[in-house]
Protein backbone atom coordinates (compact mmCIF):
# COMPACT_ATOMS: atom_id res chain seq x y z
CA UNK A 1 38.79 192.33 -23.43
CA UNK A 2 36.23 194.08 -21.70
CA UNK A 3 36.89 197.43 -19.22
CA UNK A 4 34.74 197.84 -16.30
CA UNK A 5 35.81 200.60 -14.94
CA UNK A 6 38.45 202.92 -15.48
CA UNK A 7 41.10 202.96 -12.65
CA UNK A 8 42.91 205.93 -11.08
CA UNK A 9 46.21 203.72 -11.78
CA UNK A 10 45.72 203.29 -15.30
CA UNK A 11 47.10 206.60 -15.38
CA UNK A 12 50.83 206.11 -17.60
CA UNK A 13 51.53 209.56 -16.78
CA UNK A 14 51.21 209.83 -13.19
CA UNK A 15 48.99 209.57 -9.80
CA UNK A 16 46.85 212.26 -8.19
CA UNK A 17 48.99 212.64 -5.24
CA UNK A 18 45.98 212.31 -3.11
CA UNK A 19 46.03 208.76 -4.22
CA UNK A 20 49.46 208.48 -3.80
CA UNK A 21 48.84 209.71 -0.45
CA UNK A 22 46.49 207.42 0.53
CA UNK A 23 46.01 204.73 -2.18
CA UNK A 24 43.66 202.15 -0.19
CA UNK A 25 39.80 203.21 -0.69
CA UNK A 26 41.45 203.03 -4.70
CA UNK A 27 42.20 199.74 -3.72
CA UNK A 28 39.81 198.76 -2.01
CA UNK A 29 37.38 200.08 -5.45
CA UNK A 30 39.71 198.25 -8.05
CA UNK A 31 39.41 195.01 -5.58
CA UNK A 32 35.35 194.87 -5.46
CA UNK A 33 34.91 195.94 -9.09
CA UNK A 34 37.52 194.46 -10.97
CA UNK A 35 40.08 192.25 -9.25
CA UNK A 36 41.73 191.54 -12.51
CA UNK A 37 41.36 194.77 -14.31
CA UNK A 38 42.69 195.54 -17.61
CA UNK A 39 44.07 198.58 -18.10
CA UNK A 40 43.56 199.90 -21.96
CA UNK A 41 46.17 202.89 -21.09
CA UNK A 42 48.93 200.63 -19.56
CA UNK A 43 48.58 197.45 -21.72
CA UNK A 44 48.55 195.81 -18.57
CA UNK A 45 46.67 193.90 -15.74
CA UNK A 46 46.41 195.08 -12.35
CA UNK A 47 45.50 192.14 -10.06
CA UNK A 48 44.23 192.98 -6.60
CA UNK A 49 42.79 190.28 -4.69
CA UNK A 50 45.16 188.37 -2.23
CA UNK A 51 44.22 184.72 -3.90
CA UNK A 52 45.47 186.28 -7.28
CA UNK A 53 48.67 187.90 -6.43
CA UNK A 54 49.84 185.06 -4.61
CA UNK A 55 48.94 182.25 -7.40
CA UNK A 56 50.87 184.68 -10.05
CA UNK A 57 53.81 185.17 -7.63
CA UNK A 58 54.18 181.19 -7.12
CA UNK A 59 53.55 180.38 -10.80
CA UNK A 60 56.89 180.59 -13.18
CA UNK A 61 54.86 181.19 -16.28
CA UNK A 62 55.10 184.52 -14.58
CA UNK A 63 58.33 185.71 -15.36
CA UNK A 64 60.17 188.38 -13.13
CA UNK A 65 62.64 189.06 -16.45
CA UNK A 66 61.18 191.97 -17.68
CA UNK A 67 64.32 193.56 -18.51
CA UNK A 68 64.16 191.14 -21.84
CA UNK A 69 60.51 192.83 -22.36
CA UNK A 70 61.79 196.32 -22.05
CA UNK A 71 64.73 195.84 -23.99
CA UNK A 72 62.25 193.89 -26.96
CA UNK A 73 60.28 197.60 -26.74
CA UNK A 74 63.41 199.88 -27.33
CA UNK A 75 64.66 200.71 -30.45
CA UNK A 76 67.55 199.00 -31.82
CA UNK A 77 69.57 201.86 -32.25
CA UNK A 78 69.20 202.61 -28.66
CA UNK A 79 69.80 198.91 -27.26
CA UNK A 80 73.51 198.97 -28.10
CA UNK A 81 74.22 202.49 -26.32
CA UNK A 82 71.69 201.42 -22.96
CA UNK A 83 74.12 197.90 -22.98
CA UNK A 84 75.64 199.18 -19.90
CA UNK A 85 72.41 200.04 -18.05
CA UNK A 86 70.59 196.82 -19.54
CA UNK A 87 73.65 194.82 -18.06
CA UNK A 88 73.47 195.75 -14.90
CA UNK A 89 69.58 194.50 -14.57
CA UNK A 90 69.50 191.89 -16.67
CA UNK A 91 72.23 190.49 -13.73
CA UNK A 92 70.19 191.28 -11.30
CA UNK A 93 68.51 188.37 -8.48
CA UNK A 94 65.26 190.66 -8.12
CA UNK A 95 64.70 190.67 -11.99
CA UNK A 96 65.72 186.75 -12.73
CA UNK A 97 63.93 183.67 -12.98
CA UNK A 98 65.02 180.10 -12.12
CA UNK A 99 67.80 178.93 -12.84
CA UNK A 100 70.15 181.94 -13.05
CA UNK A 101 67.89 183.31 -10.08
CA UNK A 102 68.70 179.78 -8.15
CA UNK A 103 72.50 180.26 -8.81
CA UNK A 104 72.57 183.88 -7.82
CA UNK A 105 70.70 183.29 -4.74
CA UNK A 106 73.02 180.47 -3.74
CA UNK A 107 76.17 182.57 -3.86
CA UNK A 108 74.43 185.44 -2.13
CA UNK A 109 73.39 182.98 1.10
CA UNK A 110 77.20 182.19 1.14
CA UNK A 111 78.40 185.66 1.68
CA UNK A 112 75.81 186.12 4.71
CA UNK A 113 77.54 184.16 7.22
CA UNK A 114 76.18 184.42 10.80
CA UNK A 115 79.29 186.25 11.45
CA UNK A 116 78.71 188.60 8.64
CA UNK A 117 74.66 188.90 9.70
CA UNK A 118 75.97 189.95 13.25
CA UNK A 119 78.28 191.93 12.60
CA UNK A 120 75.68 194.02 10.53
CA UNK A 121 73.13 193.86 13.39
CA UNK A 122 75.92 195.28 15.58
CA UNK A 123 76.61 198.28 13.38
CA UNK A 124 72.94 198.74 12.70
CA UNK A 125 72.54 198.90 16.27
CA UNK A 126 75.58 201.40 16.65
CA UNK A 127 74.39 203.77 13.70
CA UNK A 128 70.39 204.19 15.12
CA UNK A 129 72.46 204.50 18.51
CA UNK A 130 74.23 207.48 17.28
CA UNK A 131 71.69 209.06 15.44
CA UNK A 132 69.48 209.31 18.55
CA UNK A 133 72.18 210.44 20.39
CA UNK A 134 72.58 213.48 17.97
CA UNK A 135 68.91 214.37 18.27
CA UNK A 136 68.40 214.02 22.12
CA UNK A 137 69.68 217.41 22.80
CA UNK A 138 67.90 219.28 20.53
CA UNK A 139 64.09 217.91 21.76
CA UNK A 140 62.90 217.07 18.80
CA UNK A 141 62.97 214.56 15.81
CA UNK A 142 62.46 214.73 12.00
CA UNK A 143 62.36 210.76 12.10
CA UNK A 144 62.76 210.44 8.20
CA UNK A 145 65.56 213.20 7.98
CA UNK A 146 67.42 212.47 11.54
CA UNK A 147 66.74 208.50 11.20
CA UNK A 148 64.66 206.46 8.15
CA UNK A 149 66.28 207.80 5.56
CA UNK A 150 70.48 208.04 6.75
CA UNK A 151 70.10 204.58 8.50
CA UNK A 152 69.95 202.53 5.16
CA UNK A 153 72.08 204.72 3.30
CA UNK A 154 74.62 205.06 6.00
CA UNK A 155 74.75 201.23 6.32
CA UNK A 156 74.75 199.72 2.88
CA UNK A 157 77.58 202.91 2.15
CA UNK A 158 79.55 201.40 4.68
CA UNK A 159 79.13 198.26 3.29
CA UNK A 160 80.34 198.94 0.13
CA UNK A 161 83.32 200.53 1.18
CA UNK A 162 81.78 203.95 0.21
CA UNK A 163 83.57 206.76 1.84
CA UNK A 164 81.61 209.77 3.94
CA UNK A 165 82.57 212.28 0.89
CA UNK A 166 81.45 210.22 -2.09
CA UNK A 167 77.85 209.27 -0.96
CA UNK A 168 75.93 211.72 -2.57
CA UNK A 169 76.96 211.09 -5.67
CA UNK A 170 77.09 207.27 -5.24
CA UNK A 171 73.07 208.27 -4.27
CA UNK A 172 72.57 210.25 -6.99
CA UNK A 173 74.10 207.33 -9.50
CA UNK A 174 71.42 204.70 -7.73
CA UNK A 175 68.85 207.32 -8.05
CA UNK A 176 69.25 208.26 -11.77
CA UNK A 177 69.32 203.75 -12.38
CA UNK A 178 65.99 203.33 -10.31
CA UNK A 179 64.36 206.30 -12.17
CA UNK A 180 64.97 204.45 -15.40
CA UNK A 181 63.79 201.42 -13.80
CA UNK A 182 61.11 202.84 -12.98
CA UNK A 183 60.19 204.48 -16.19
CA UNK A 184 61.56 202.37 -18.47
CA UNK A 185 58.81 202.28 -21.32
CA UNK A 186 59.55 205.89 -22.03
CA UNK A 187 63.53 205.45 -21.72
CA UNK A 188 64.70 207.71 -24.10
CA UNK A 189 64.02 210.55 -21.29
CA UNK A 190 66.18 208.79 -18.84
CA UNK A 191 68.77 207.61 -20.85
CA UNK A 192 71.21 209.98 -21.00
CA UNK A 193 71.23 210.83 -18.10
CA UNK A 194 71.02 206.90 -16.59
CA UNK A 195 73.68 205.81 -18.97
CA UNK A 196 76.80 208.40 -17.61
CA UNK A 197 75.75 207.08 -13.89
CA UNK A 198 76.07 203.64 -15.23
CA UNK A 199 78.93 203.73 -17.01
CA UNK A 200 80.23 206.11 -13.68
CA UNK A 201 78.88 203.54 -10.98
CA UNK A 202 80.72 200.51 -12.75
CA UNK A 203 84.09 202.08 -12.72
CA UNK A 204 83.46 203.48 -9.33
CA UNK A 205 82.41 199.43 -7.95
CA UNK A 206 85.20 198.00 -10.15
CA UNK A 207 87.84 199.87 -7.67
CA UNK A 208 85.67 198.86 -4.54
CA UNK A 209 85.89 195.30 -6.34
CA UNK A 210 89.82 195.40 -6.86
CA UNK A 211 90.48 196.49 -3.33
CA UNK A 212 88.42 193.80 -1.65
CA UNK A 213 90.36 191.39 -3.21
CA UNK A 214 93.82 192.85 -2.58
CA UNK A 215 92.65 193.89 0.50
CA UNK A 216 89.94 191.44 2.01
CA UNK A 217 87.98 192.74 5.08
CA UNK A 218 85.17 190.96 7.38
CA UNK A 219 82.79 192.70 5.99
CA UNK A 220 79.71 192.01 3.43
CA UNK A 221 81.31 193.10 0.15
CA UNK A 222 84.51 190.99 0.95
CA UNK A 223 82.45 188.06 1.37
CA UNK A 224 80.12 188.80 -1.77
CA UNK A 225 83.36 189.07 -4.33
CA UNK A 226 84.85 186.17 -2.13
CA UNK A 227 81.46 183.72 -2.28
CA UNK A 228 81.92 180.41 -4.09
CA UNK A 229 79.93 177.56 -4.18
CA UNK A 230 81.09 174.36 -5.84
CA UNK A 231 83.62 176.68 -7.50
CA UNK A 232 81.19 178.81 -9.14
CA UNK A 233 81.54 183.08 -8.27
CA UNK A 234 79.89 185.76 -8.85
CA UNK A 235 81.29 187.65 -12.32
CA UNK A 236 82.37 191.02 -11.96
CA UNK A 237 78.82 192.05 -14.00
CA UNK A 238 77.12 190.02 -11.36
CA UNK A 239 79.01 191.67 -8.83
CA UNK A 240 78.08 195.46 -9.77
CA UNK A 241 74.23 194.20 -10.19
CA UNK A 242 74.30 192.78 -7.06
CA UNK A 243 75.69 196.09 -5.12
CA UNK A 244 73.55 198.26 -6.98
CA UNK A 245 70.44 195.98 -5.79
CA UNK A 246 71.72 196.04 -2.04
CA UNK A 247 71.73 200.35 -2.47
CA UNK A 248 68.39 200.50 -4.98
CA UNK A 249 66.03 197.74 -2.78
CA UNK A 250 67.97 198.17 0.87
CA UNK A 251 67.15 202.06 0.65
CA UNK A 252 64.02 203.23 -0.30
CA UNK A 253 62.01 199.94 1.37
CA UNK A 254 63.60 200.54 4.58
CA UNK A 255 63.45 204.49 5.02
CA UNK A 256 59.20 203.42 3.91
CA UNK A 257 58.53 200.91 6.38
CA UNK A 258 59.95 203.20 9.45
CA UNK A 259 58.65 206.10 8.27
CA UNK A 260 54.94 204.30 7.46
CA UNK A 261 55.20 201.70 10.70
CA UNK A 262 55.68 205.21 12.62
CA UNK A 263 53.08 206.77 10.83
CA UNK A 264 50.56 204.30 11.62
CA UNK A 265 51.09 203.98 15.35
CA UNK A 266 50.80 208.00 15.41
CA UNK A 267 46.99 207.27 13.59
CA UNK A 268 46.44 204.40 16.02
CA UNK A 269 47.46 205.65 19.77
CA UNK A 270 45.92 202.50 21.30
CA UNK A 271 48.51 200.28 19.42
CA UNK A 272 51.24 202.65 20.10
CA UNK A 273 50.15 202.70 23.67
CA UNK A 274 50.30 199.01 23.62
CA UNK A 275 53.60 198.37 21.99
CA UNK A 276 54.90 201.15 24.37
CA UNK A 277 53.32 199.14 27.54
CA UNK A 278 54.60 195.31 26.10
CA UNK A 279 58.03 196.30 23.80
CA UNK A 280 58.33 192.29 23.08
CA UNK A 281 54.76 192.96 20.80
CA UNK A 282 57.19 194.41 18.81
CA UNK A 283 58.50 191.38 15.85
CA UNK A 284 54.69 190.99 15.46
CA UNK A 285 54.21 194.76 15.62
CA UNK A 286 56.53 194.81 12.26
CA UNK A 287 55.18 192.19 10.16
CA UNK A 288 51.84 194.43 10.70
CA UNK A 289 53.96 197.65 9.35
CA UNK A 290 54.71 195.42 6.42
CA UNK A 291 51.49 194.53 5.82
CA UNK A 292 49.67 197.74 6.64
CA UNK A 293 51.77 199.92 4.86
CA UNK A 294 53.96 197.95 2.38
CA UNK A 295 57.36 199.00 1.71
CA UNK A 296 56.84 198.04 -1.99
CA UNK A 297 53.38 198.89 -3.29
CA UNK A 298 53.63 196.88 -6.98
CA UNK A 299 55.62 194.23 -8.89
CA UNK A 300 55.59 193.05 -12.34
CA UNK A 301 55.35 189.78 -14.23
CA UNK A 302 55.25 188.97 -17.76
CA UNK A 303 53.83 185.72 -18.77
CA UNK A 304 55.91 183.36 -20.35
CA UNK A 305 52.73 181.64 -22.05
CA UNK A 306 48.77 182.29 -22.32
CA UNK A 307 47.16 181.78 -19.04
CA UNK A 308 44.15 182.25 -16.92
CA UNK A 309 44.18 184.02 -13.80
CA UNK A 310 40.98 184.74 -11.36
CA UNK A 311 38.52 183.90 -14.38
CA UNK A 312 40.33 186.22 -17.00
CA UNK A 313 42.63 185.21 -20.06
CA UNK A 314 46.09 186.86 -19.75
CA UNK A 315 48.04 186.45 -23.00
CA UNK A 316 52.06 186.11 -23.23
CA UNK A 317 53.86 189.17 -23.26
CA UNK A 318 50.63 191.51 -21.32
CA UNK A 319 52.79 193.07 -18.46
CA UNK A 320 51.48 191.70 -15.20
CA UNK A 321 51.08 194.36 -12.19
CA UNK A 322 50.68 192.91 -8.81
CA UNK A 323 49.62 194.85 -6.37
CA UNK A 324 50.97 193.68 -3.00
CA UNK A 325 49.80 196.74 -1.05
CA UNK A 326 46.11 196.07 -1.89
CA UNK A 327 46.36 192.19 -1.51
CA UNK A 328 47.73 193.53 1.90
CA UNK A 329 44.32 194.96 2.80
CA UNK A 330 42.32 192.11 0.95
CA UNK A 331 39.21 191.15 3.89
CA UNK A 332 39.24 187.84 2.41
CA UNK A 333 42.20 186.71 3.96
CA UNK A 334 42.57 189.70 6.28
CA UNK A 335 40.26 190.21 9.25
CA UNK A 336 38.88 194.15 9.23
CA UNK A 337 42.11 194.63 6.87
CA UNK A 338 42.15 198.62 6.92
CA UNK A 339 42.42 198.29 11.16
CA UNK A 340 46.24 198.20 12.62
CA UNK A 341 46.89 195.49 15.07
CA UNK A 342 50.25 195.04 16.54
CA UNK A 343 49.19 191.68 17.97
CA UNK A 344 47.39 190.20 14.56
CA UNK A 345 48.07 186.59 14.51
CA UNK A 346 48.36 184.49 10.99
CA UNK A 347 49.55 187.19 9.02
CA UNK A 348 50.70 185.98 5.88
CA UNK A 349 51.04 189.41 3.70
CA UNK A 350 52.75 189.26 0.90
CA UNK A 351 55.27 192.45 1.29
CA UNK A 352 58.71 190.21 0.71
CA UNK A 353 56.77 188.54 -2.16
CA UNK A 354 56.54 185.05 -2.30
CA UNK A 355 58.57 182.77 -4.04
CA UNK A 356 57.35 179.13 -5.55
């Protein structure tokens, strides 16, 4: 395999937070010199160009199980005391292929009834209400402190029946799971640490779990531990993965997009301007957010069998990095990519993934 170039990502320890700051001209590099780059230092391929990402996201040779990779990569004697931690992603929708993925996705569509999805609108509605309310006095607005980062917690908290006094910690439990996530080739610094807020979280959820079903309420988590479909419910494994997805993916992707869709109207004061002039621009205005500045910058894939992809041979096993944010600015399928417009029309990005 040959290496053009040497990439600021193929950094394993960390970024330059000027990149981190503003990754794009990076990108943009990685996308005209090497669009499916091998990365000696990661072990890895980074594909870039829109074309790319969106062939390996349909294919399912590409497997989103890499749980089952990690765990391959850890030693033995660790695998049987990071069970619990292992347990809760292996479960998980986000990290499953088809079938289990088809099954899991099922039961979740029957717990989000239209009354369920309005209801939620209704007390998302009610909790931005309130926090602007609590800010108008004082003149001025830390949006992420006062609004993008409270909003999701406060909501999927509520949701899970969390009380006012016990989310912190419940935070701090989701935090320590998605830093392992995160990290997960060098576990053995997280583990500890990951594996008391597992073990913690689970019998925290299994009381949320055993009220719901003494106690049923109209809300989301009733109707998650109540879901059926052709007699066929969600475990009580399945069950914590799920709720630990709804606080790990709900949280940090929405407190990003507000934070970066307000961002980039600051940078662009004609499209704020316009948006503030014609408030119905807004739906489209948000799919721009999403592609401008994407929630989730990355995703992985392992390959469940040699394949080709954009010209180059990617063997089974070589972790698979796709990155959405730069397919996002991709001027092959985007129109003057790096420009914000609220009105863009045919704007297929690719920040929710896509499935096959």
């Amino acid at each position: 395999m040959s290496q053009e170039f040497t990439s600021p990502f193929d950094r394993s320890d960390r970024l330059d937070p000027e990149i981190i700051a503003n990754p794009y001209p990076s990108y943009h590099e990685l996308l005209a010199r090497d669009p499916v780059h091998w990365s000696e230092e990661r072990q890895g391929w980074f594909l870039t160009r829109y074309a790319d990402v969106l062939e390996a996201l349909r294919d399912r040779r590409l497997s989103s199980d890499r749980i089952s990779a990690y765990a391959s990569i850890i030693p033995e004697p660790m695998q049987e005391t990071m069970a619990p931690i292992l347990g809760i992603f292996s479960n998980m929708m986000l990290l499953s292929d088809p079938p289990s993925h088809t099954r899991l996705r099922s039961l979740a569509n029957k717990a989000f009834t239209p009354r369920v999805v309005e209801n939620m609108r209704t007390h998302i509605q009610a909790i931005v209400d309130r926090s602007l309310d609590d800010v108008e006095s004082g003149g001025r607005m830390d949006v992420i402190g006062d609004l993008a980062y409270p909003l999701p917690a406060t909501l999927i908290c509520e949701m899970l029946g969390v009380p006012p006094e016990d989310r912190d910690q419940f935070k701090k439990w989701s935090d320590d799971l998605a830093a392992f996530l995160g990290d997960i080739r060098r576990a053995a610094q997280h583990v500890d640490v990951a594996q008391r807020s597992a073990l913690d979280m689970i019998d925290y959820l299994r009381g949320i779990i055993r009220e719901c079903r003494q106690n049923p309420r109209d809300d989301l988590i009733s109707a998650l531990v109540a879901a059926e479909d052709e007699g066929d419910v969600f475990s009580e494994e399945e069950l914590f993965s799920m709720f630990v997805l709804l606080q790990i993916g709900g949280h940090e992707t929405t407190t990003n997009l507000i934070g970066n869709g307000l961002l980039a109207l600051l940078q662009s004061p004609e499209q704020m301007e316009k948006l503030r002039a014609d408030p119905s621009l807004i739906e489209t205005a948000v799919e721009e957010f999403l592609r401008y500045h994407s929630p989730v910058q990355t995703t992985m894939r392992i390959p469940l069998e040699d394949l080709e992809i954009g010209g180059r041979r990617i063997s089974q096993g070589q972790p698979t990095y796709l990155f959405i944010a730069a397919a996002n600015r991709d001027p092959a399928q985007f129109p003057d990519p790096d420009r914000l417009d609220i009105t863009r029309q045919e704007n297929r990005h690719l920040a929710f993934a896509f499935g096959p």
